[in-house]
C-alpha atoms as a PDB file:
ATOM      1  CA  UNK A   1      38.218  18.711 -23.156  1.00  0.00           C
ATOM      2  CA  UNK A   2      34.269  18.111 -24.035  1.00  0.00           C
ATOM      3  CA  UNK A   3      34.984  14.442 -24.546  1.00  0.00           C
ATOM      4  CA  UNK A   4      36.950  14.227 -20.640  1.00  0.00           C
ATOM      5  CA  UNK A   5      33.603  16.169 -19.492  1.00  0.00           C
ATOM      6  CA  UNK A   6      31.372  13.782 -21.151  1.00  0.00           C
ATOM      7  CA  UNK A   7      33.012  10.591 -19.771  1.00  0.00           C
ATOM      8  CA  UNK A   8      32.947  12.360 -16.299  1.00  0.00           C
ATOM      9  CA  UNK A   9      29.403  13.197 -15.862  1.00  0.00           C
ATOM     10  CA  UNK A  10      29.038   9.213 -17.377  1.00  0.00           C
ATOM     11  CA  UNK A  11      30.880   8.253 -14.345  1.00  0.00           C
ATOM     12  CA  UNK A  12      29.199  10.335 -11.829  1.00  0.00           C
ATOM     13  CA  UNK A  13      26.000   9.421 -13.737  1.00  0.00           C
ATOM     14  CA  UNK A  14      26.711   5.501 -13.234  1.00  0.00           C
ATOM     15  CA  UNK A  15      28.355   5.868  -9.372  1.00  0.00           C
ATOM     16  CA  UNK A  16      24.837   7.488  -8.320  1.00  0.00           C
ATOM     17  CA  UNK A  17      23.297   5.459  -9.824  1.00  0.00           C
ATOM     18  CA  UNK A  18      25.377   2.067  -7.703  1.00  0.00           C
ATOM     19  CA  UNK A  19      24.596   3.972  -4.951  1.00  0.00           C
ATOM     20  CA  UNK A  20      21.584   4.634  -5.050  1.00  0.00           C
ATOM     21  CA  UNK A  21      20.616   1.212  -5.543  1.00  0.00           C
ATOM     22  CA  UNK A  22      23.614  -0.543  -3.405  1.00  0.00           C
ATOM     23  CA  UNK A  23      22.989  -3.282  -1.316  1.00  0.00           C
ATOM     24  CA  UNK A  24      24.690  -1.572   1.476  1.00  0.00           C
ATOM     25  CA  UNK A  25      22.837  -0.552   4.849  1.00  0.00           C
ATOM     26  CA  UNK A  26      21.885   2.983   5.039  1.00  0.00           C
ATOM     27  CA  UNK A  27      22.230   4.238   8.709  1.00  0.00           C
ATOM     28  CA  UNK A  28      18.810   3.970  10.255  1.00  0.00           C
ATOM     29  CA  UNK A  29      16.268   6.420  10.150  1.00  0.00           C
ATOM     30  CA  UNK A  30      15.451   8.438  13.156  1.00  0.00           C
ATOM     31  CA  UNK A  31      11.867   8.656  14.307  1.00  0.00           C
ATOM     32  CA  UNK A  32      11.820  12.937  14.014  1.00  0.00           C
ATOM     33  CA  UNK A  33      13.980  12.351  10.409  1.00  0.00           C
ATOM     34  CA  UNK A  34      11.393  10.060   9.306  1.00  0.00           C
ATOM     35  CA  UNK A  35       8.423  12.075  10.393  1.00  0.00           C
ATOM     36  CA  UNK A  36       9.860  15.206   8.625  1.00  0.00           C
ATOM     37  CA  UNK A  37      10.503  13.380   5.024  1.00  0.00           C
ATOM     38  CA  UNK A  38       7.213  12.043   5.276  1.00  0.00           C
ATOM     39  CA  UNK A  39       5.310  15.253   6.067  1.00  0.00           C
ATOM     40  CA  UNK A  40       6.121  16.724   2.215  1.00  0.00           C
ATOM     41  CA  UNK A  41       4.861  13.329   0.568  1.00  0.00           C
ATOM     42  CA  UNK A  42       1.684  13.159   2.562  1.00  0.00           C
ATOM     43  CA  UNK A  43       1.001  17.282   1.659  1.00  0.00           C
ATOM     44  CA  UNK A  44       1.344  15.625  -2.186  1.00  0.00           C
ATOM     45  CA  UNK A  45      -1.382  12.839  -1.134  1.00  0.00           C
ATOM     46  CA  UNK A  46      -3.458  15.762  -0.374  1.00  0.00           C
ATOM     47  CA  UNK A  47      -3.248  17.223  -3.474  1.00  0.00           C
ATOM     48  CA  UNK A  48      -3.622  13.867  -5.240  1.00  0.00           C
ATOM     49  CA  UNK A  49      -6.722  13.274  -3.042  1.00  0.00           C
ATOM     50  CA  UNK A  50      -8.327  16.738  -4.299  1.00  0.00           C
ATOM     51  CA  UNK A  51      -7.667  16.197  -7.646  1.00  0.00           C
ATOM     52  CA  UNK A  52      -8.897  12.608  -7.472  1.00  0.00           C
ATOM     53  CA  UNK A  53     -12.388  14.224  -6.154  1.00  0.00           C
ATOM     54  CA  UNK A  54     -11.974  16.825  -9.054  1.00  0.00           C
ATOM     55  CA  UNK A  55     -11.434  14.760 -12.183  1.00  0.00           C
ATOM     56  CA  UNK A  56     -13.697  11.579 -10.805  1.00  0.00           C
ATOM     57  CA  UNK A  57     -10.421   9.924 -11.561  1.00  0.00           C
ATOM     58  CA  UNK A  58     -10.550   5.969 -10.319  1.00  0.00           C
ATOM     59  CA  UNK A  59      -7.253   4.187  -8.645  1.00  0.00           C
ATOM     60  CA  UNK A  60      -6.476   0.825  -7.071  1.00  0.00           C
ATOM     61  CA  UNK A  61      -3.587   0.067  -5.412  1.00  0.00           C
ATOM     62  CA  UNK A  62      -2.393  -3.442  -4.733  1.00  0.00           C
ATOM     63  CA  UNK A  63      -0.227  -4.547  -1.957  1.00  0.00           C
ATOM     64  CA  UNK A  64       0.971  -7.729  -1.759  1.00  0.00           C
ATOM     65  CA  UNK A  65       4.361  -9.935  -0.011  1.00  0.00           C
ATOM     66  CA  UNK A  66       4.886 -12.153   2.707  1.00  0.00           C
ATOM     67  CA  UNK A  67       3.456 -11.993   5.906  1.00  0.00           C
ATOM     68  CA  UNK A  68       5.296  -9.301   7.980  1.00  0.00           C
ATOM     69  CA  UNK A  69       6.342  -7.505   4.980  1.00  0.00           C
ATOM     70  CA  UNK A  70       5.296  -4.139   6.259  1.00  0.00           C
ATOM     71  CA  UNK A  71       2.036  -3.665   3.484  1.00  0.00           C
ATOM     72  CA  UNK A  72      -0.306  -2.201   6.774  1.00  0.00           C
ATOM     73  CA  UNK A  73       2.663   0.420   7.840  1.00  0.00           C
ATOM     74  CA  UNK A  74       2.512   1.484   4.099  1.00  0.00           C
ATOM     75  CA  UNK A  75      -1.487   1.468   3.856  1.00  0.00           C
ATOM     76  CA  UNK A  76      -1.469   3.556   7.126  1.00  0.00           C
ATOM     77  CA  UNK A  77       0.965   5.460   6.196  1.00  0.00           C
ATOM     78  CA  UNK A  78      -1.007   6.811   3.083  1.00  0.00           C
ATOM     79  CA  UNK A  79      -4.244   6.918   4.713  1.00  0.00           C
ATOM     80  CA  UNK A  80      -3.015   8.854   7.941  1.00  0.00           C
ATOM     81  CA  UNK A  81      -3.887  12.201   6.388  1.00  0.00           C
ATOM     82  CA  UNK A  82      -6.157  11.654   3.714  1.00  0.00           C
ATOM     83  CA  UNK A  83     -10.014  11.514   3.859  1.00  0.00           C
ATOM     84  CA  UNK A  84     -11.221   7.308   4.461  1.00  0.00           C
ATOM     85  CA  UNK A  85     -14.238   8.864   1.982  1.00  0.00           C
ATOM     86  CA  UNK A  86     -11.419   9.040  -0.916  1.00  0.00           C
ATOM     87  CA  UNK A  87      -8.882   6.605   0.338  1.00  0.00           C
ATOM     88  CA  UNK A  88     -10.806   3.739   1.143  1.00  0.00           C
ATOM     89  CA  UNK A  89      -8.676   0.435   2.222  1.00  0.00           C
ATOM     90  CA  UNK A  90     -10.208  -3.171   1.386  1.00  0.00           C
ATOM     91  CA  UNK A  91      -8.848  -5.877   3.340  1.00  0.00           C
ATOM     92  CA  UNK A  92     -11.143  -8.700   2.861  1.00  0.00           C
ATOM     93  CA  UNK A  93     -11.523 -11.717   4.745  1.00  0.00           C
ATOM     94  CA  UNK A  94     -11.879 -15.447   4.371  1.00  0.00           C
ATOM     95  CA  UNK A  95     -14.689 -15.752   1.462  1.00  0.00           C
ATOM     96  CA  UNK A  96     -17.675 -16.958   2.557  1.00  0.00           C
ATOM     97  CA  UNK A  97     -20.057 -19.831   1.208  1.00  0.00           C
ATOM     98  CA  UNK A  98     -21.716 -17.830  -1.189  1.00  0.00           C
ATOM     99  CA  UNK A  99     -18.645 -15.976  -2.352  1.00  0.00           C
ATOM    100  CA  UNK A 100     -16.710 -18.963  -3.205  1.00  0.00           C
ATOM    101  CA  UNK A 101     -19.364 -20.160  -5.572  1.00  0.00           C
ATOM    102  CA  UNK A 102     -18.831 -17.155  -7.484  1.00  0.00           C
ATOM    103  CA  UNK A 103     -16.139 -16.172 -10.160  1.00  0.00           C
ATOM    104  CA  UNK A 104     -13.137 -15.522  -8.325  1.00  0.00           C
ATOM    105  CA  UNK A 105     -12.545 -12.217  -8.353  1.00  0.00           C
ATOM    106  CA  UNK A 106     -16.555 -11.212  -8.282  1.00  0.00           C
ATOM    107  CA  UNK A 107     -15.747 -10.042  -4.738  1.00  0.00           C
ATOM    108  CA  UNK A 108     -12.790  -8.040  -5.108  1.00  0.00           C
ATOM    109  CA  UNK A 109     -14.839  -6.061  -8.157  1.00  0.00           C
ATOM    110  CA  UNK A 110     -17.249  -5.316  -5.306  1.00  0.00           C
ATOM    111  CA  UNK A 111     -14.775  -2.995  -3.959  1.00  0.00           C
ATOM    112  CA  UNK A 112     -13.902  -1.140  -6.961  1.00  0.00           C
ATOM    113  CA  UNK A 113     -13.366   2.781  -6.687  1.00  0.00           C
ATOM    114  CA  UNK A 114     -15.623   5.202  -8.230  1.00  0.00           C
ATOM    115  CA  UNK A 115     -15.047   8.465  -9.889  1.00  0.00           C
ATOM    116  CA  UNK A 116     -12.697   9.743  -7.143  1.00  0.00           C
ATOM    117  CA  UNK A 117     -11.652   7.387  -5.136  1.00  0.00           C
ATOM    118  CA  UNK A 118      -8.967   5.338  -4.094  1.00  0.00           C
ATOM    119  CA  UNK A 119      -8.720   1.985  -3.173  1.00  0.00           C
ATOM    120  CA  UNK A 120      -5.638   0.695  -1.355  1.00  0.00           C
ATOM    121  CA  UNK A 121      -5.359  -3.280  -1.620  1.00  0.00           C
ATOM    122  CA  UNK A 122      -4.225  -5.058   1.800  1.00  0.00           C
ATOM    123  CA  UNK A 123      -3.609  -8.419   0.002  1.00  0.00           C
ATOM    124  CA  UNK A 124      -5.928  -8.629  -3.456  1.00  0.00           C
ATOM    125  CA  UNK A 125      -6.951 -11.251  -5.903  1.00  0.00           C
ATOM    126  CA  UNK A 126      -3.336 -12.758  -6.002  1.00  0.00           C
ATOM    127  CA  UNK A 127      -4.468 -14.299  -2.878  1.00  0.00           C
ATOM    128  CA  UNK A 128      -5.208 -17.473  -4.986  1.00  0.00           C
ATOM    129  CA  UNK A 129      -1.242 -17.540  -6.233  1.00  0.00           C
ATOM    130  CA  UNK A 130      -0.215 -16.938  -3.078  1.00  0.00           C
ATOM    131  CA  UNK A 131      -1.363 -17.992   0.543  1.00  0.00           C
ATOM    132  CA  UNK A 132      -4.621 -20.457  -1.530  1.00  0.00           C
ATOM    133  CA  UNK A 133      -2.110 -21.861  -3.468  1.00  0.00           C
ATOM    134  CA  UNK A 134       0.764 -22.384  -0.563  1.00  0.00           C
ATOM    135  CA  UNK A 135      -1.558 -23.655   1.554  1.00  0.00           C
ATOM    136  CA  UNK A 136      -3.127 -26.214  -0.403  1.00  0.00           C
ATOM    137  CA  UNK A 137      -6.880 -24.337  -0.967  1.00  0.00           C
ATOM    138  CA  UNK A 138      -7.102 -24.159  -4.363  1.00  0.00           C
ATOM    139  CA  UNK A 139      -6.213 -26.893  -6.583  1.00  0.00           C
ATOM    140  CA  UNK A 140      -3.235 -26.492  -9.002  1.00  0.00           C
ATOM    141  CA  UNK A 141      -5.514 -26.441 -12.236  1.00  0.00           C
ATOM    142  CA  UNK A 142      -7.276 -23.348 -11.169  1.00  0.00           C
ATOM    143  CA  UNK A 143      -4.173 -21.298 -10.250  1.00  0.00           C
ATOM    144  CA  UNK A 144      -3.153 -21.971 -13.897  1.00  0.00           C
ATOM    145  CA  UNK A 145      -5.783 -20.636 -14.762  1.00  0.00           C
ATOM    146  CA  UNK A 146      -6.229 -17.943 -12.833  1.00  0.00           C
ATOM    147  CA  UNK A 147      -2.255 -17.113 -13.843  1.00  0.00           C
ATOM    148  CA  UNK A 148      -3.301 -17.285 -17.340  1.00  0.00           C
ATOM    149  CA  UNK A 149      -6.896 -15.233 -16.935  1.00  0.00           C
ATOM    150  CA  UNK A 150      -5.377 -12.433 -14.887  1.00  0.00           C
ATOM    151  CA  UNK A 151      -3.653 -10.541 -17.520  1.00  0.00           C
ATOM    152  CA  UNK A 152      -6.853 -10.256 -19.809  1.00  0.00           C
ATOM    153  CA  UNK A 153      -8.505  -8.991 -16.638  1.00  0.00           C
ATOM    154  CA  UNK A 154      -6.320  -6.380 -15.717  1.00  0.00           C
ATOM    155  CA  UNK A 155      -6.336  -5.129 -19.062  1.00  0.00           C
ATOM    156  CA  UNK A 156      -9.899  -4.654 -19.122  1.00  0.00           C
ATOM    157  CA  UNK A 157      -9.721  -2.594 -16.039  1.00  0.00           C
ATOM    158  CA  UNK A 158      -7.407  -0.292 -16.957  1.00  0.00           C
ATOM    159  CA  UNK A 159      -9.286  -0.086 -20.457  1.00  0.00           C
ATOM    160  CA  UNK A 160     -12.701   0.477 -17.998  1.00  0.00           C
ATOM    161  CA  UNK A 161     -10.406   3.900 -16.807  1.00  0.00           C
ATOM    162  CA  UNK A 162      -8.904   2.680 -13.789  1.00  0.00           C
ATOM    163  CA  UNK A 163      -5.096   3.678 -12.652  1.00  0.00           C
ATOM    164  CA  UNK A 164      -4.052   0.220 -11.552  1.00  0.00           C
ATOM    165  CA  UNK A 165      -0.719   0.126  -9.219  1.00  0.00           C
ATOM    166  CA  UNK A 166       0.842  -3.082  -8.130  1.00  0.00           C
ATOM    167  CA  UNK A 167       3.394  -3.056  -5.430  1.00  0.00           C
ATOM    168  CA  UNK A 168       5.234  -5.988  -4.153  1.00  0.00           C
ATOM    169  CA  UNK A 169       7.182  -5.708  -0.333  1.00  0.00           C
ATOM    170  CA  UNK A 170      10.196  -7.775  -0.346  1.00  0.00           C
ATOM    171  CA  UNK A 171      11.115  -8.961   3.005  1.00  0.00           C
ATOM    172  CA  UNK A 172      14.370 -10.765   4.120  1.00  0.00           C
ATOM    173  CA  UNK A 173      14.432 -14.577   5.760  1.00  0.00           C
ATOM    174  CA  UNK A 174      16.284 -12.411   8.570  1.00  0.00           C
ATOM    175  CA  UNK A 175      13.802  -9.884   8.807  1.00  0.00           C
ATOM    176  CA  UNK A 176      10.515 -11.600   8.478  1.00  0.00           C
ATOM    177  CA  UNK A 177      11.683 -13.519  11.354  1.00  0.00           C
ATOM    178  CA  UNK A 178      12.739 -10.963  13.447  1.00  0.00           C
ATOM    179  CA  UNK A 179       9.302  -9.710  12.877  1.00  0.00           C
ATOM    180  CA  UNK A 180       7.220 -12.616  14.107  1.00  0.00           C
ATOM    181  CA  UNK A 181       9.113 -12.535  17.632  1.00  0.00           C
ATOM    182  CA  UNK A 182       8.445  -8.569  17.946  1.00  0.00           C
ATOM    183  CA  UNK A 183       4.671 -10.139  17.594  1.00  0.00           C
ATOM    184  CA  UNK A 184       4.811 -13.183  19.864  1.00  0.00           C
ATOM    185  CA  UNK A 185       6.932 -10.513  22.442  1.00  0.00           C
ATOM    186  CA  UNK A 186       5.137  -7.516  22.473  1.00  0.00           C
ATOM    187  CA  UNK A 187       1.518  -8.214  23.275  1.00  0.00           C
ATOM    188  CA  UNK A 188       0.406  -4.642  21.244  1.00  0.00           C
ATOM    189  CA  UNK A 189       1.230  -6.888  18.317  1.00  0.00           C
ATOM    190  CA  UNK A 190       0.382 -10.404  19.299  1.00  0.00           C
ATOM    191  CA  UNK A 191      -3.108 -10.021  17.410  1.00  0.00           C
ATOM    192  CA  UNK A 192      -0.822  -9.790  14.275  1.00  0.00           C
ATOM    193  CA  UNK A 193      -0.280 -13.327  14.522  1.00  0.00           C
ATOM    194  CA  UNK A 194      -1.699 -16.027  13.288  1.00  0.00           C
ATOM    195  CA  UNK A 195      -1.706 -20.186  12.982  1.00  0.00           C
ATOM    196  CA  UNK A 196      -1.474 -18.724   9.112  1.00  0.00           C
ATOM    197  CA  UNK A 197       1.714 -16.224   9.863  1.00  0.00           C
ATOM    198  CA  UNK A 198       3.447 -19.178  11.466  1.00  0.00           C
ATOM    199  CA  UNK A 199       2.933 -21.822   8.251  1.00  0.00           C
ATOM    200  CA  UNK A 200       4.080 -19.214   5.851  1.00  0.00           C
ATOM    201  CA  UNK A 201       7.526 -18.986   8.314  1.00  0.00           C
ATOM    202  CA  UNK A 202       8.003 -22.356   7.607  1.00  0.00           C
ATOM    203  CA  UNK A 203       7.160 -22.822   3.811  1.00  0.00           C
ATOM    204  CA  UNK A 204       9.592 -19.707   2.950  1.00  0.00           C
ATOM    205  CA  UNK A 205      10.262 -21.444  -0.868  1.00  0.00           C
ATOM    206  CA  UNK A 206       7.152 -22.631  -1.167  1.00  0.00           C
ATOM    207  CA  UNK A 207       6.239 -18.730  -1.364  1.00  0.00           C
ATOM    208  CA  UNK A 208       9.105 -17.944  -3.359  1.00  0.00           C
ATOM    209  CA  UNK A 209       8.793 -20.492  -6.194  1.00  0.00           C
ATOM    210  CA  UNK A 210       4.607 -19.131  -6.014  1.00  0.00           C
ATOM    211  CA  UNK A 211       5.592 -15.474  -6.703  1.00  0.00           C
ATOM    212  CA  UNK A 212       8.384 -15.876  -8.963  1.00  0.00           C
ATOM    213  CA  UNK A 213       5.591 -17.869 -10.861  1.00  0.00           C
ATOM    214  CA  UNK A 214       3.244 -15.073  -9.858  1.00  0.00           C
ATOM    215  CA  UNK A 215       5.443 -12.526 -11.303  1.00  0.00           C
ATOM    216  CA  UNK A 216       6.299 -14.514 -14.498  1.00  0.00           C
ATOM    217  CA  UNK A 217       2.642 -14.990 -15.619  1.00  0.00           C
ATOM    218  CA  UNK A 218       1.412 -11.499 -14.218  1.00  0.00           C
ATOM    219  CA  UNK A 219       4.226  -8.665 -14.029  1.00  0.00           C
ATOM    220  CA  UNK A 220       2.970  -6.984 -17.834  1.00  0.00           C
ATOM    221  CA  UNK A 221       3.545  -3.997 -19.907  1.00  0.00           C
ATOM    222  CA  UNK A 222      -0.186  -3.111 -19.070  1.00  0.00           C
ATOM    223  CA  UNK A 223       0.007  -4.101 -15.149  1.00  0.00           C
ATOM    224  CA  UNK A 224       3.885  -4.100 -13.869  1.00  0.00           C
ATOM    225  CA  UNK A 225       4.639  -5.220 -10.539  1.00  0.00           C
ATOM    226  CA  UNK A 226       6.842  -2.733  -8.403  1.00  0.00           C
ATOM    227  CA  UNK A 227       9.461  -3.761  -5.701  1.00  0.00           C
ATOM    228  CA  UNK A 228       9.690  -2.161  -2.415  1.00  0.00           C
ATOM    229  CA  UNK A 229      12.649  -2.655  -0.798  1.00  0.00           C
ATOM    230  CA  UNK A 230      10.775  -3.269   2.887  1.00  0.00           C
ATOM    231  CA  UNK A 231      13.759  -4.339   4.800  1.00  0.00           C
ATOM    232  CA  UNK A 232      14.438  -0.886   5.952  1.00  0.00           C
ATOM    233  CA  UNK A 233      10.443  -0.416   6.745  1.00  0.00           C
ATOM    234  CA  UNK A 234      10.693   3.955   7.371  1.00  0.00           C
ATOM    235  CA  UNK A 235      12.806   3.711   3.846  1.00  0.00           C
ATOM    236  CA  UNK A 236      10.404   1.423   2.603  1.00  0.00           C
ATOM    237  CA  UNK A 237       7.252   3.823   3.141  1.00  0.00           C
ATOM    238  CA  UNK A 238       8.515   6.828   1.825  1.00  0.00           C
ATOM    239  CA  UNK A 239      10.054   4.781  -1.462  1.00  0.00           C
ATOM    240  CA  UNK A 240       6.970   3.627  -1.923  1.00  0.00           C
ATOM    241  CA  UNK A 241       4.423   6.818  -1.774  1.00  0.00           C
ATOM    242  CA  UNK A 242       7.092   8.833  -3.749  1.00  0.00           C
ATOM    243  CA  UNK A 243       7.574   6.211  -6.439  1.00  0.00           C
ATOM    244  CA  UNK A 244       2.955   6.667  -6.218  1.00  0.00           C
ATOM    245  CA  UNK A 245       2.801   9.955  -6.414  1.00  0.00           C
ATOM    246  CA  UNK A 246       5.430   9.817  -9.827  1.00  0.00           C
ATOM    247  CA  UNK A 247       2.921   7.464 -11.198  1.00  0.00           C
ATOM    248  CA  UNK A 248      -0.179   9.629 -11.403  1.00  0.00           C
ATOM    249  CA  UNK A 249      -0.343  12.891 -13.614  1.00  0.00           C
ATOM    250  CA  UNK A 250      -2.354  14.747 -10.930  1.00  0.00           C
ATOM    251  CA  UNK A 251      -2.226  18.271 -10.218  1.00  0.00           C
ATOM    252  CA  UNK A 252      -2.754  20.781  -7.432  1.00  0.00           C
ATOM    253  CA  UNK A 253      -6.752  21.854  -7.556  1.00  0.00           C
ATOM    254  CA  UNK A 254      -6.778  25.700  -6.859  1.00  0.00           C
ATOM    255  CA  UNK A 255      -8.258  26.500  -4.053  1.00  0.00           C
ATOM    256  CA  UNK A 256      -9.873  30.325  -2.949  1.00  0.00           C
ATOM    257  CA  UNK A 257      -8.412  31.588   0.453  1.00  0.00           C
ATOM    258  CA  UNK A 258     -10.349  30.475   3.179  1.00  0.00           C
ATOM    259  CA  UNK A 259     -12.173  33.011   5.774  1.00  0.00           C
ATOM    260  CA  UNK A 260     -13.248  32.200   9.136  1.00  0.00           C
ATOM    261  CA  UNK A 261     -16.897  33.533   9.691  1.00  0.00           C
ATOM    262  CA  UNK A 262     -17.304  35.585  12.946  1.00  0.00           C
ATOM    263  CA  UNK A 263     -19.693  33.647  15.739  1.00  0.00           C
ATOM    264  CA  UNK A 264     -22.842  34.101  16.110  1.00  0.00           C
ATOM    265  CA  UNK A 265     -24.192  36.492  19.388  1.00  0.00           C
ATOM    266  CA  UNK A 266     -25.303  34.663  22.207  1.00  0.00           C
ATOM    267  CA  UNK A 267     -28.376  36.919  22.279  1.00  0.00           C
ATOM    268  CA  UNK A 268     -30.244  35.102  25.182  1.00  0.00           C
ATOM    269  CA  UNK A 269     -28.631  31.992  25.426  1.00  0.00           C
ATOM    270  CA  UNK A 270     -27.242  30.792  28.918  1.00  0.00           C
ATOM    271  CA  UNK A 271     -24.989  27.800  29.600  1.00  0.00           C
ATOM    272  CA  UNK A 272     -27.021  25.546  31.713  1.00  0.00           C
ATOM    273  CA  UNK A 273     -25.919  24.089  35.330  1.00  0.00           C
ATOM    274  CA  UNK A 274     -26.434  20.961  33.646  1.00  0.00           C
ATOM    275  CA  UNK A 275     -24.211  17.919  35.521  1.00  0.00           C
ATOM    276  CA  UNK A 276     -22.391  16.265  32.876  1.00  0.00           C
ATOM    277  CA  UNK A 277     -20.693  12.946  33.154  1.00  0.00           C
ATOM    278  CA  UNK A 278     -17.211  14.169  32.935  1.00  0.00           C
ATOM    279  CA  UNK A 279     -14.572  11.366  31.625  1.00  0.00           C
ATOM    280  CA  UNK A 280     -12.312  11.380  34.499  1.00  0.00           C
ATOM    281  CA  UNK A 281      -8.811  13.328  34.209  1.00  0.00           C
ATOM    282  CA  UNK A 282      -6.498  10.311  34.453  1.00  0.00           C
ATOM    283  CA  UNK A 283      -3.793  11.916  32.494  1.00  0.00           C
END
């Protein structure tokens, strides 16, 4: 009888477990369904923030995939109720004169956390494996050995006390593409495009055979690279923060019960007839 249980729960065990990682469409997620799973894991963000401030603990997150992969829904996702003084987000641009004469990743070290805070990634140093190395902007011999000096370096940040996180959003052909018309269609998202978005449409393997290299050379015990599903963008977000929040040993910071002082008295203060310049009441 023990032995039928055993090979049971092994079965139920291994079913979940297809199913939970099937290939199969989930039905979509509703707007007010979405908002409510969210709500819990952004209370947790919370608490991570306040212990972050508490400990002095230090944490970058990386976020990187193709273009349209959904990485700035995720970022905003995570930042929408947390404090920008904990969770700060570096997006950097193009380097500049001076910053390309540097060592490489000199400027992403600029934006290092410290003691408690977060730094959330939109695109990192991998830029030279990806988009500089697709494009043609870095010659071959120094992605190699970027590929080959990035391992040492991530070591030495974690070593240095820093939680490192690397996420990677996998997109579909299907879905990127569906993504760059919403852009060229809706003009609330036409600034999302670029002469840079539309090349990367078009070299879809060049980016492929760049981060399966990318992933051979870099994706470490020390430093793993996680995969986000981001076909199914609401699914994609809340996969992502939970599998975050599983990653970091934080707990909730106590707090005392908070009081709300009475007012002041007015004592001799009068509101003055002073004519303010109203906004006007469009809405």
């Amino acid at each position: 009888m023990g032995k039928k249980k055993d090979k049971k729960a092994k079965k139920d065990k291994k079913q979940a477990a297809v199913a939970e990682n099937s290939s199969e469409p989930k039905p979509k997620l509703k707007r007010k369904e979405y908002d409510a799973l969210l709500e819990p894991l952004q209370v947790e963000l919370v608490k991570l923030q306040e212990w972050v401030k508490q400990t002095g603990a230090k944490i970058i997150v990386v976020f990187e995939g193709r273009d349209a992969a959904g990485k700035g829904g995720i970022i905003r996702a995570i930042t929408e109720r947390t404090s920008p003084r904990v969770f700060r987000i570096a997006a950097l641009p193009s380097p500049t004169e001076r910053e390309k004469s540097q060592m490489y990743i000199q400027r992403y070290m600029a934006h290092f956390p410290a003691a408690g805070e977060v730094v959330l990634f939109d695109r990192s140093w991998y830029n030279r494996a990806g988009v500089e190395r697709v494009m043609g902007f870095t010659p071959e011999d120094q992605v190699k050995r970027f590929l080959r000096y990035v391992p040492p370096t991530e070591r030495t940040i974690i070593e240095s006390g820093i939680i490192l996180v690397k996420y990677w959003l996998e997109v579909s052909q299907e879905n990127q593409t569906l993504r760059f018309e919403e852009r060229i269609n809706d003009y609330k998202k036409i600034w999302k495009l670029s002469p840079m978005d539309l090349e990367s449409h078009r070299r879809w393997y060049d980016y492929s055979r760049a981060r399966d290299e990318m992933f051979a050379a870099t994706d470490t015990p020390d430093a793993p690279w996680y995969v986000v599903d981001s076909n199914d963008q609401k699914r994609g977000r809340l996969n992502c923060i939970a599998h975050l929040l599983s990653l970091i040993p934080y707990e909730e910071v106590p707090h005392e019960k908070v009081k709300l002082p009475k007012r002041q008295k007015p004592d001799d203060y009068v509101e003055p007839d002073y004519p303010y310049h109203y906004v006007p009441a469009k809405y």
